[in-house]
N, C-alpha and C. Protein backbone atom coordinates (compact mmCIF):
# COMPACT_ATOMS: atom_id res chain seq x y z
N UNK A 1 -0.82 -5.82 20.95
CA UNK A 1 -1.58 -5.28 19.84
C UNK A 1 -2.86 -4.64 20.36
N UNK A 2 -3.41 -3.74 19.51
CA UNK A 2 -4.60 -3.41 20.00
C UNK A 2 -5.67 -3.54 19.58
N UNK A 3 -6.82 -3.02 19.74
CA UNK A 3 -8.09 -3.77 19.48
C UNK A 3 -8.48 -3.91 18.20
N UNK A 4 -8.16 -2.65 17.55
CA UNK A 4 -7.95 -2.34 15.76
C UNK A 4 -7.20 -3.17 15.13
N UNK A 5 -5.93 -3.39 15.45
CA UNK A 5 -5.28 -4.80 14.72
C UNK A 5 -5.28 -5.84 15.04
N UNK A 6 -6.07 -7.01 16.59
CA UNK A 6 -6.68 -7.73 16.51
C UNK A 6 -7.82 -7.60 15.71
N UNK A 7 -8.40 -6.77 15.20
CA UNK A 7 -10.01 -7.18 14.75
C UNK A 7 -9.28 -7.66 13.13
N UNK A 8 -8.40 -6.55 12.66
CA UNK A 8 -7.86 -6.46 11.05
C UNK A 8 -7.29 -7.89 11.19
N UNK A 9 -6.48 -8.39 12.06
CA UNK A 9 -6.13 -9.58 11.95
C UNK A 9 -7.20 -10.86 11.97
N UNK A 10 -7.91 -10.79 12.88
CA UNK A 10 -9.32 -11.90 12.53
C UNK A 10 -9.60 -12.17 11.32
N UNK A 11 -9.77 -10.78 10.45
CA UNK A 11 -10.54 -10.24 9.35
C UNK A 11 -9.82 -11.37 8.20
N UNK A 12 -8.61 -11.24 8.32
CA UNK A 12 -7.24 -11.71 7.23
C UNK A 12 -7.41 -12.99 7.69
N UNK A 13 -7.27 -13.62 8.93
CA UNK A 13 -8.01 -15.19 9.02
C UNK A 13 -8.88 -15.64 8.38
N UNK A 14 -9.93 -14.84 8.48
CA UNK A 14 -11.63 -15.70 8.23
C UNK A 14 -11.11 -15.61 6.66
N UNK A 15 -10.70 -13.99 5.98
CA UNK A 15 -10.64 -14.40 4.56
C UNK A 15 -9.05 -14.99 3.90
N UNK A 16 -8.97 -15.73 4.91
CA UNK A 16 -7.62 -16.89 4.19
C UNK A 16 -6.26 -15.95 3.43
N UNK A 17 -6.75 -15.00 4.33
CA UNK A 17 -5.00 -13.79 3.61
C UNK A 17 -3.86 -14.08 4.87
N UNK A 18 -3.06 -14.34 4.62
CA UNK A 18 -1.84 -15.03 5.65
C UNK A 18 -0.93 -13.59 5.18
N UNK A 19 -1.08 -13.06 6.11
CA UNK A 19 0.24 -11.94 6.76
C UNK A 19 1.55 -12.36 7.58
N UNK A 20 2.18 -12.00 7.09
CA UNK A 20 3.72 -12.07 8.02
C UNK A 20 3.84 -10.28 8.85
N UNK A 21 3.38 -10.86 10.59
CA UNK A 21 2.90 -9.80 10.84
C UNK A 21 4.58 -9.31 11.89
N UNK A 22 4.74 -7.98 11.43
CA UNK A 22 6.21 -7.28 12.72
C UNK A 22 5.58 -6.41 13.21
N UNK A 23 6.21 -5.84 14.27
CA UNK A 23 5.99 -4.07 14.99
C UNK A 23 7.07 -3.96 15.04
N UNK A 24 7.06 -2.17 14.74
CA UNK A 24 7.95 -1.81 14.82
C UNK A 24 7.66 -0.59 15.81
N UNK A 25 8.73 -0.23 16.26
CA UNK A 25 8.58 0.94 17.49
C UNK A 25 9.63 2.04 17.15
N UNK A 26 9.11 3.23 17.15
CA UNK A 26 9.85 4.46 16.41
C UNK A 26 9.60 5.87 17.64
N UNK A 27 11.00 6.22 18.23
CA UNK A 27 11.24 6.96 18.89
C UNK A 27 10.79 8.29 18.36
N UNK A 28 9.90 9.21 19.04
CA UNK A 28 10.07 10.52 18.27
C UNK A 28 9.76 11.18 19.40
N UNK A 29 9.40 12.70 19.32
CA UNK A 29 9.70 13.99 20.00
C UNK A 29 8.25 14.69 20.40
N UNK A 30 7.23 14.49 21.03
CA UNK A 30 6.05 15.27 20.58
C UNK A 30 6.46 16.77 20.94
N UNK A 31 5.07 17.56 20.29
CA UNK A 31 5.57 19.09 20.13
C UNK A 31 6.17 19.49 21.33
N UNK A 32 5.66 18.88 22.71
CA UNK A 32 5.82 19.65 23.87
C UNK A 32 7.30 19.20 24.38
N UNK A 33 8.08 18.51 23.85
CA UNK A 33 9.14 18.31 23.86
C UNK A 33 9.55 16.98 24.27
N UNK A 34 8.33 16.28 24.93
CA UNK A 34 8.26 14.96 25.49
C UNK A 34 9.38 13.64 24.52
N UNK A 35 9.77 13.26 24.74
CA UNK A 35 9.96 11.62 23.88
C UNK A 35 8.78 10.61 24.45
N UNK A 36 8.40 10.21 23.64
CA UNK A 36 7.45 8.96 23.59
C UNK A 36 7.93 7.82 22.06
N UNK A 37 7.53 6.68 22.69
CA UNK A 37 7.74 5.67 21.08
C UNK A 37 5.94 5.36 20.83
N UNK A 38 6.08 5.70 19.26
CA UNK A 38 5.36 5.13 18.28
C UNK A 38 5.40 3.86 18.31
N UNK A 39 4.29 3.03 18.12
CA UNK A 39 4.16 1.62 17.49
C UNK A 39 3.77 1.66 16.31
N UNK A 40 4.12 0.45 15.80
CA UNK A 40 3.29 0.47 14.11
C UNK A 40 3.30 -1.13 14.00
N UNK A 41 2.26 -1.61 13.64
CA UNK A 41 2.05 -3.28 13.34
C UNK A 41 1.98 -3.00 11.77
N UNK A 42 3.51 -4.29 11.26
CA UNK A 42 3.48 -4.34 9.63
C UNK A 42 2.46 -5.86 9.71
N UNK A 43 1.78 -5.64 8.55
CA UNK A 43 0.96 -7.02 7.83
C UNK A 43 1.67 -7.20 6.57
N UNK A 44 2.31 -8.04 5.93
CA UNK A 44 3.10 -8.46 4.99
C UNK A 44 2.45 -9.31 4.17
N UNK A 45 2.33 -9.37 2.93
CA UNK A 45 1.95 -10.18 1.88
C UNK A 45 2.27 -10.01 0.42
N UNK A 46 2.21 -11.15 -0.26
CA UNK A 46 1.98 -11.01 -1.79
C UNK A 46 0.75 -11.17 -2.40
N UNK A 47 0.80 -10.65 -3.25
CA UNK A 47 -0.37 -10.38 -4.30
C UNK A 47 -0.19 -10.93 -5.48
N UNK A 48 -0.82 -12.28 -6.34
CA UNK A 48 -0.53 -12.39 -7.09
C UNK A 48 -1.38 -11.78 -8.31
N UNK A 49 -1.14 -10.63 -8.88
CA UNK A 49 -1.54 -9.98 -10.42
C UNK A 49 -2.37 -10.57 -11.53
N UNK A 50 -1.27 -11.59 -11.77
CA UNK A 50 -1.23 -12.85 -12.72
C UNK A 50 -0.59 -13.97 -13.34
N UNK A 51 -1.03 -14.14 -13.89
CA UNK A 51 0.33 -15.73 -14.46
C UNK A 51 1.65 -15.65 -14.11
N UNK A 52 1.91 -14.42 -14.25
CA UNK A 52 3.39 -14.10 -14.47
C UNK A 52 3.95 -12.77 -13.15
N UNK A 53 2.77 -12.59 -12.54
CA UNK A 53 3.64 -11.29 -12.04
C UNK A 53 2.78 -11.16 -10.71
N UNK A 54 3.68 -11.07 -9.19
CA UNK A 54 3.10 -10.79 -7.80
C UNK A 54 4.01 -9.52 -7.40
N UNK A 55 3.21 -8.78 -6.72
CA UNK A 55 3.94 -7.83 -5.94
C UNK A 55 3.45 -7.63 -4.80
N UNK A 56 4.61 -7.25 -4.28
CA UNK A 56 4.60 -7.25 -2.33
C UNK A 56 3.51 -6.18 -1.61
N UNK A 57 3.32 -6.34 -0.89
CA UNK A 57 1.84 -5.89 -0.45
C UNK A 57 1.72 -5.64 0.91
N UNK A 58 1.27 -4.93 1.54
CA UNK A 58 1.04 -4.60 3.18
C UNK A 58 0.33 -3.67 3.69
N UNK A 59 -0.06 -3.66 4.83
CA UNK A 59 -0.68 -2.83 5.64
C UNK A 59 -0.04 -2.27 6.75
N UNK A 60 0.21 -0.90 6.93
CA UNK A 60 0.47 -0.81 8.24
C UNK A 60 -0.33 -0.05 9.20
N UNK A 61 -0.68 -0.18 10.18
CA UNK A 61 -1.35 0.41 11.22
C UNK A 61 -0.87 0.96 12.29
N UNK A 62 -1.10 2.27 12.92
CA UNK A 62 -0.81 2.53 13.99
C UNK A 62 -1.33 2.25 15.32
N UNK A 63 -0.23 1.44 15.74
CA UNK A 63 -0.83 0.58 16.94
C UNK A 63 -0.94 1.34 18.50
N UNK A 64 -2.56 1.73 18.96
CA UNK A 64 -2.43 3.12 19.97
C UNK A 64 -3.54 2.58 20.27
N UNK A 65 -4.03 2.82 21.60
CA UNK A 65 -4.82 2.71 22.48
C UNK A 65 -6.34 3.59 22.02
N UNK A 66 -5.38 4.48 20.80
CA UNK A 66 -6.56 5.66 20.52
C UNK A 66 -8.37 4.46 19.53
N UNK A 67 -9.12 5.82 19.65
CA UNK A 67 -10.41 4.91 18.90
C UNK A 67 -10.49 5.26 17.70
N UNK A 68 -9.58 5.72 16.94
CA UNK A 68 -9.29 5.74 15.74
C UNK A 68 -7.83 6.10 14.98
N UNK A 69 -7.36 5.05 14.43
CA UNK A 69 -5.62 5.51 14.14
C UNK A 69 -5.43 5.13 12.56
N UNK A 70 -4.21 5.98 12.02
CA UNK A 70 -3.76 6.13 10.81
C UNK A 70 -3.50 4.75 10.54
N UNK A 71 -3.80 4.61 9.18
CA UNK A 71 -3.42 3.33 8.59
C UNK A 71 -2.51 3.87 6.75
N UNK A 72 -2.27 2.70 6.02
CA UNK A 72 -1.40 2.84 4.71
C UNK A 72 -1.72 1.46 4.12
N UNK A 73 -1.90 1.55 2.85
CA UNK A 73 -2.05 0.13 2.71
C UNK A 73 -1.13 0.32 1.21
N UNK A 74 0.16 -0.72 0.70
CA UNK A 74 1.05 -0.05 -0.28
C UNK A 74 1.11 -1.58 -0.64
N UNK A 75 1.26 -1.51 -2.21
CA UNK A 75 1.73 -2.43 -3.39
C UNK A 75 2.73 -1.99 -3.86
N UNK A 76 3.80 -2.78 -3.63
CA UNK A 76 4.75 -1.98 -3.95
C UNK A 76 5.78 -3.19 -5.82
N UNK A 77 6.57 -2.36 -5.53
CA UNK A 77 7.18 -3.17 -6.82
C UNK A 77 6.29 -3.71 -8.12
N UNK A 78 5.20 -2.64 -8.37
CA UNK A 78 4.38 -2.89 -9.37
C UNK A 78 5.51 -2.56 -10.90
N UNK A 79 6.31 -1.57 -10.72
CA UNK A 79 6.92 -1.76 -11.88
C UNK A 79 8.56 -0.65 -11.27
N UNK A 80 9.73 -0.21 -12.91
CA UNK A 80 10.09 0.90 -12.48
C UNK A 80 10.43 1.51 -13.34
N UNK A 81 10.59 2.66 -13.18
CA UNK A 81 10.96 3.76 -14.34
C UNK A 81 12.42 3.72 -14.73
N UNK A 82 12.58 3.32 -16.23
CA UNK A 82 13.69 3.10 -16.97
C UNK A 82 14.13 4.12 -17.29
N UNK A 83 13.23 5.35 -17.99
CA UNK A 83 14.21 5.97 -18.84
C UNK A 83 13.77 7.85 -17.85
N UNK A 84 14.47 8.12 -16.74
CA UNK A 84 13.96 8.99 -16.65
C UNK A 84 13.67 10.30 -17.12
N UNK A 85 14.58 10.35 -18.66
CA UNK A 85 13.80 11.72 -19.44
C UNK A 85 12.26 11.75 -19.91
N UNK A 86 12.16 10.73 -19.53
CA UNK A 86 10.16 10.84 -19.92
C UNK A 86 9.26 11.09 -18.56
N UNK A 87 10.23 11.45 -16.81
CA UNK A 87 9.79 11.32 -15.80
C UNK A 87 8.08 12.30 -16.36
N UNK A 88 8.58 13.64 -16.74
CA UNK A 88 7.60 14.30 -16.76
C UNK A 88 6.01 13.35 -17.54
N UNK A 89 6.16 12.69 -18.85
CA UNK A 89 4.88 11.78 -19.30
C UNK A 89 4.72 11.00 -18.57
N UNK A 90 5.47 10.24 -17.66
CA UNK A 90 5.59 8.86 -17.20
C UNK A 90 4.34 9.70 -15.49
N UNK A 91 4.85 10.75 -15.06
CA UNK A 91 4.15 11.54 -14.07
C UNK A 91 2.80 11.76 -14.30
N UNK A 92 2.63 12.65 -16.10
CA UNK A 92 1.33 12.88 -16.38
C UNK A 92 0.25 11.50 -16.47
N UNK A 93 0.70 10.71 -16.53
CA UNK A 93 0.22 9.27 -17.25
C UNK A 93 -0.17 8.77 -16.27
N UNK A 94 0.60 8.62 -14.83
CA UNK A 94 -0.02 8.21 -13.87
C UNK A 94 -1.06 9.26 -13.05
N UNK A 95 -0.94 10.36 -13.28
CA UNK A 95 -1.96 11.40 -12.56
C UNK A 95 -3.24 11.21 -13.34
N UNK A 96 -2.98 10.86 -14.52
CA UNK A 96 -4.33 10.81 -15.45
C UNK A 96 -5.12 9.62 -14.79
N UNK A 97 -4.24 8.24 -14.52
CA UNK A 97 -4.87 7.36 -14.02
C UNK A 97 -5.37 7.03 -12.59
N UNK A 98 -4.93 8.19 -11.98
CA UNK A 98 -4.75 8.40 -10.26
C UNK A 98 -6.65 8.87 -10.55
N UNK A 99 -6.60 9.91 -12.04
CA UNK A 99 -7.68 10.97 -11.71
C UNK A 99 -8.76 10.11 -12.21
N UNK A 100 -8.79 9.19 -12.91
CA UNK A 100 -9.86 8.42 -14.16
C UNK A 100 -10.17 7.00 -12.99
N UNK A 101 -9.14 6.51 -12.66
CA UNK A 101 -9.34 4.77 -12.72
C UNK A 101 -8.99 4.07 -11.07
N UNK A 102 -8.18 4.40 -10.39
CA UNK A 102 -7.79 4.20 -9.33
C UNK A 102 -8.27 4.85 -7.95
N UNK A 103 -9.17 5.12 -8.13
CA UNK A 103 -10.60 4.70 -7.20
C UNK A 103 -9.52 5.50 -5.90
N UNK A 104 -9.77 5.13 -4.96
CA UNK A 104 -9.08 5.63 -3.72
C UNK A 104 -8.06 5.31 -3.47
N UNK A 105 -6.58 4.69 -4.12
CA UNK A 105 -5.49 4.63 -4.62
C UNK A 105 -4.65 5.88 -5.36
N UNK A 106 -3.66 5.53 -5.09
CA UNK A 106 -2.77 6.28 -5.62
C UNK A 106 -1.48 5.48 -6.48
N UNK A 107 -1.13 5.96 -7.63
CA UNK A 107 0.31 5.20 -7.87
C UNK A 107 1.27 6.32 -7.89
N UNK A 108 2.08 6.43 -7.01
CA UNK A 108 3.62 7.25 -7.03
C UNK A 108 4.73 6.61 -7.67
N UNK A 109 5.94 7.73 -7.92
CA UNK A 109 6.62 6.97 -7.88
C UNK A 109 7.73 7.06 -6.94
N UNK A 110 8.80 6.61 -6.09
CA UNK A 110 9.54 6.61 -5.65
C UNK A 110 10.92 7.28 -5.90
N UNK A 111 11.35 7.44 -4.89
CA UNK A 111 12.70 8.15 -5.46
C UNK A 111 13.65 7.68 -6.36
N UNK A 112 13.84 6.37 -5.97
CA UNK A 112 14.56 5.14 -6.97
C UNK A 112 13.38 4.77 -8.01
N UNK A 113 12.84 5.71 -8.29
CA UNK A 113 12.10 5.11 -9.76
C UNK A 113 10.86 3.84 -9.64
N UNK A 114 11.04 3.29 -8.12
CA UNK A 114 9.82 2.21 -7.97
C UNK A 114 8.28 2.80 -8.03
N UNK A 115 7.28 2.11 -8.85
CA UNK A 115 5.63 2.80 -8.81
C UNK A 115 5.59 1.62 -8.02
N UNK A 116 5.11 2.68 -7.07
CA UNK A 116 3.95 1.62 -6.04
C UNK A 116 2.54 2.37 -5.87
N UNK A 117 1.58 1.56 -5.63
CA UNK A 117 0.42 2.55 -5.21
C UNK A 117 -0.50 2.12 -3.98
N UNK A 118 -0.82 3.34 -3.57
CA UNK A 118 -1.02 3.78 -1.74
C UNK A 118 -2.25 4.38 -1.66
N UNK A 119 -2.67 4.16 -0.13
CA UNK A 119 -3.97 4.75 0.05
C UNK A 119 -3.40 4.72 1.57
N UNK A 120 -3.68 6.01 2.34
CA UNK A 120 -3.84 6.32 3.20
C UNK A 120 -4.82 7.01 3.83
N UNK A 121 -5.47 5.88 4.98
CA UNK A 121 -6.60 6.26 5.67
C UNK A 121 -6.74 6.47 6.93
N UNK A 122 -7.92 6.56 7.52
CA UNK A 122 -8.14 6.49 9.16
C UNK A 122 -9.22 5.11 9.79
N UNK A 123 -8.90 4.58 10.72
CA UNK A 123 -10.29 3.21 11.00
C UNK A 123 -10.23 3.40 11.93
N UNK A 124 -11.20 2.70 12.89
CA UNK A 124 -11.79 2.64 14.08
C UNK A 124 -11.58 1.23 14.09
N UNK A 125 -12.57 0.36 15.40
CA UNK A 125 -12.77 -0.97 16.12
C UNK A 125 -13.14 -1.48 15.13
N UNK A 126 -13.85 -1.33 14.20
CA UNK A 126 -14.58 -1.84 12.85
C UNK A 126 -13.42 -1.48 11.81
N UNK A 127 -12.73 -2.66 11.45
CA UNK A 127 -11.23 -3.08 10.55
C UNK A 127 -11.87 -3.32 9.06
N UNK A 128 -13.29 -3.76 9.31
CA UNK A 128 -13.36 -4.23 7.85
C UNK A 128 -13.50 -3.30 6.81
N UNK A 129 -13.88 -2.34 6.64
CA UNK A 129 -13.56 -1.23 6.00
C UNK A 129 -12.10 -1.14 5.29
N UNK A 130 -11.10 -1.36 6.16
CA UNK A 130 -10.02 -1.58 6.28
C UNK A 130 -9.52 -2.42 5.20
N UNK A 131 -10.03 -3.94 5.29
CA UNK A 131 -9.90 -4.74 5.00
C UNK A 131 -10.54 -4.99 3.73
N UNK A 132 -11.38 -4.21 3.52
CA UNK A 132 -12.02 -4.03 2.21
C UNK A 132 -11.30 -2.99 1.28
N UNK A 133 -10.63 -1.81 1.59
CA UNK A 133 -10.11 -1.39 0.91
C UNK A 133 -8.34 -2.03 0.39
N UNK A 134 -7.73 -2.68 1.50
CA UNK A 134 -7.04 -3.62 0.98
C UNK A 134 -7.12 -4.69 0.00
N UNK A 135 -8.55 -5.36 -0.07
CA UNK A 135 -8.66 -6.33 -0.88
C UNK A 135 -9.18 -5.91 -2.63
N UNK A 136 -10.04 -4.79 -2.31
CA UNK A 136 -10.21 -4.06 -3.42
C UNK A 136 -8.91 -3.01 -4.55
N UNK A 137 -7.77 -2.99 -3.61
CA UNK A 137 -6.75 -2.40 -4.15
C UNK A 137 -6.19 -3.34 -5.42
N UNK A 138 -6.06 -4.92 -4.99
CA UNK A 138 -5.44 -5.71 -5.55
C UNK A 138 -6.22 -5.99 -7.13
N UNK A 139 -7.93 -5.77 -6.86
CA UNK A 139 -8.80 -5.87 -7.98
C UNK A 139 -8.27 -4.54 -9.14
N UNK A 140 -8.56 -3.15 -8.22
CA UNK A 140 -7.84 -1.65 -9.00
C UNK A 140 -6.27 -2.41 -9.47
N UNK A 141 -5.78 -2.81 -8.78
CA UNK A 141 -3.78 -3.44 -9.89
C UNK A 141 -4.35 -3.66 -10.96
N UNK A 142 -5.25 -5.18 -11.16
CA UNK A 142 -5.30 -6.13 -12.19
C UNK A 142 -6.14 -5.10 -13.03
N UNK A 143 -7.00 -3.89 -13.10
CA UNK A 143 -7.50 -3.69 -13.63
C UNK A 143 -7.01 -2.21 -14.72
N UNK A 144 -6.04 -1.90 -14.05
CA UNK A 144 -5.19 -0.62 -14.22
C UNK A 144 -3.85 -0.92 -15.08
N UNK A 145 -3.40 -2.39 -14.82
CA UNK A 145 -1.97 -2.87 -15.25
C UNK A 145 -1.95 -2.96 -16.80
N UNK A 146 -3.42 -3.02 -17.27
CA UNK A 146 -3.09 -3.04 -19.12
C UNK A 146 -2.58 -1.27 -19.35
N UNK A 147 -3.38 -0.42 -18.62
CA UNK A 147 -3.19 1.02 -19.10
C UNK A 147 -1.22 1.56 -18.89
N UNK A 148 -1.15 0.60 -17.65
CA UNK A 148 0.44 0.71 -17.13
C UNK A 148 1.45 0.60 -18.04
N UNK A 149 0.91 -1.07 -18.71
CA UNK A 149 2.03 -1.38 -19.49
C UNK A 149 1.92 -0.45 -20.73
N UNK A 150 1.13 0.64 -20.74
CA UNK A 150 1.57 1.19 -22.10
C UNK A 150 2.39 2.70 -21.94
N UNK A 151 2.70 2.82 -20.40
CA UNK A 151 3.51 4.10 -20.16
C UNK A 151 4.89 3.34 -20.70
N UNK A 152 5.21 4.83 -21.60
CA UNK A 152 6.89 4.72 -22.27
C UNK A 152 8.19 4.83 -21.09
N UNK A 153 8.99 4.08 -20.89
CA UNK A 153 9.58 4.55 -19.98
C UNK A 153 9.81 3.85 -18.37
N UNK A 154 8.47 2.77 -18.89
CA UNK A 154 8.28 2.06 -17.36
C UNK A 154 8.19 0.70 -17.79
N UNK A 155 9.00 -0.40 -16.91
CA UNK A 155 9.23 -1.56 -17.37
C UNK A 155 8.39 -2.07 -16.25
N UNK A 156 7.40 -2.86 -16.28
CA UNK A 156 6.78 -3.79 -15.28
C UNK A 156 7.52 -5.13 -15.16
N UNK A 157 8.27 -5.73 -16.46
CA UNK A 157 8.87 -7.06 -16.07
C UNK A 157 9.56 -6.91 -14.85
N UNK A 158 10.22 -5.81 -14.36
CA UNK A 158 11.30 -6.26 -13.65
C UNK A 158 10.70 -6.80 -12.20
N UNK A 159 9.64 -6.40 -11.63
CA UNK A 159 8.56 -6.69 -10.70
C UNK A 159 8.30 -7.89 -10.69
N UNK A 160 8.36 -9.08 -12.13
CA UNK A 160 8.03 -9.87 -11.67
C UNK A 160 8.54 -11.19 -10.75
N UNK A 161 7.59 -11.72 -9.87
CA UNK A 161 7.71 -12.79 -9.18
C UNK A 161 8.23 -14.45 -9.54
């Protein structure tokens, strides 16, 4: 691992977040024709919402020697789209809330109809940033999920835990 996801990992110690941590290694092509493998360290977790409802949660980082690398941080299985003749409201509804309420988040939806919502960034040696926008994502769910449950078209039960 490298110095960026030892520090992100400390970070998730001291604040009592238990990751189920993998790498994964992904063959690709750079422009000059080279093959080299990608690393990527997954951080795995749940999030619990509320009484009734957790969704799966993670970070991934690109694991590189570099002094600053791409990161993703995704909630996923927040809900899914039932009826897709409303894709187009069910689209506007979340762009409205992408544009009003969800802070540096995003909620998409997936090809199979899953909303998850994402933030993709950049960090350095200093993770907590990092680690702050992960923990603040879970506050943006609980705070966004009343406006959710009133899109037509999108069932949140099925998400739940």
């Amino acid at each position: 691992m490298s110095k960026i996801t030892d520090n992100f990992k400390y970070l998730a110690q001291d604040r009592k977040i238990e990751f189920k941590t993998k790498e994964i290694e992904t063959p690709i092509r750079r422009k000059d024709g080279e093959d080299i493998t990608q690393k990527q360290i997954v951080f795995q977790t749940a999030l619990r919402i509320n009484d009734d409802k957790a969704v799966a949660c993670g970070v991934i980082v690109h694991d590189s020697d570099q002094p600053r690398v791409n990161y993703q941080v995704t909630y996923n299985k927040i809900g899914q789209v039932t009826d897709r003749n409303k894709m187009p409201q069910i689209t506007s509804d979340l762009n409205d809330i992408n544009a009003m309420r969800s802070g540096y988040y995003r909620f998409v939806v997936s090809g199979d109809g899953e909303i998850i919502m994402r933030h993709l960034g950049i960090t350095g040696e200093d993770a907590s940033p990092m680690m702050d926008v992960f923990v603040y994502g879970g506050r943006i769910l609980r705070a966004v999920l009343p406006e959710l449950e009133k899109i037509e078209g999108v069932d949140l039960s099925q998400a739940k835990s």
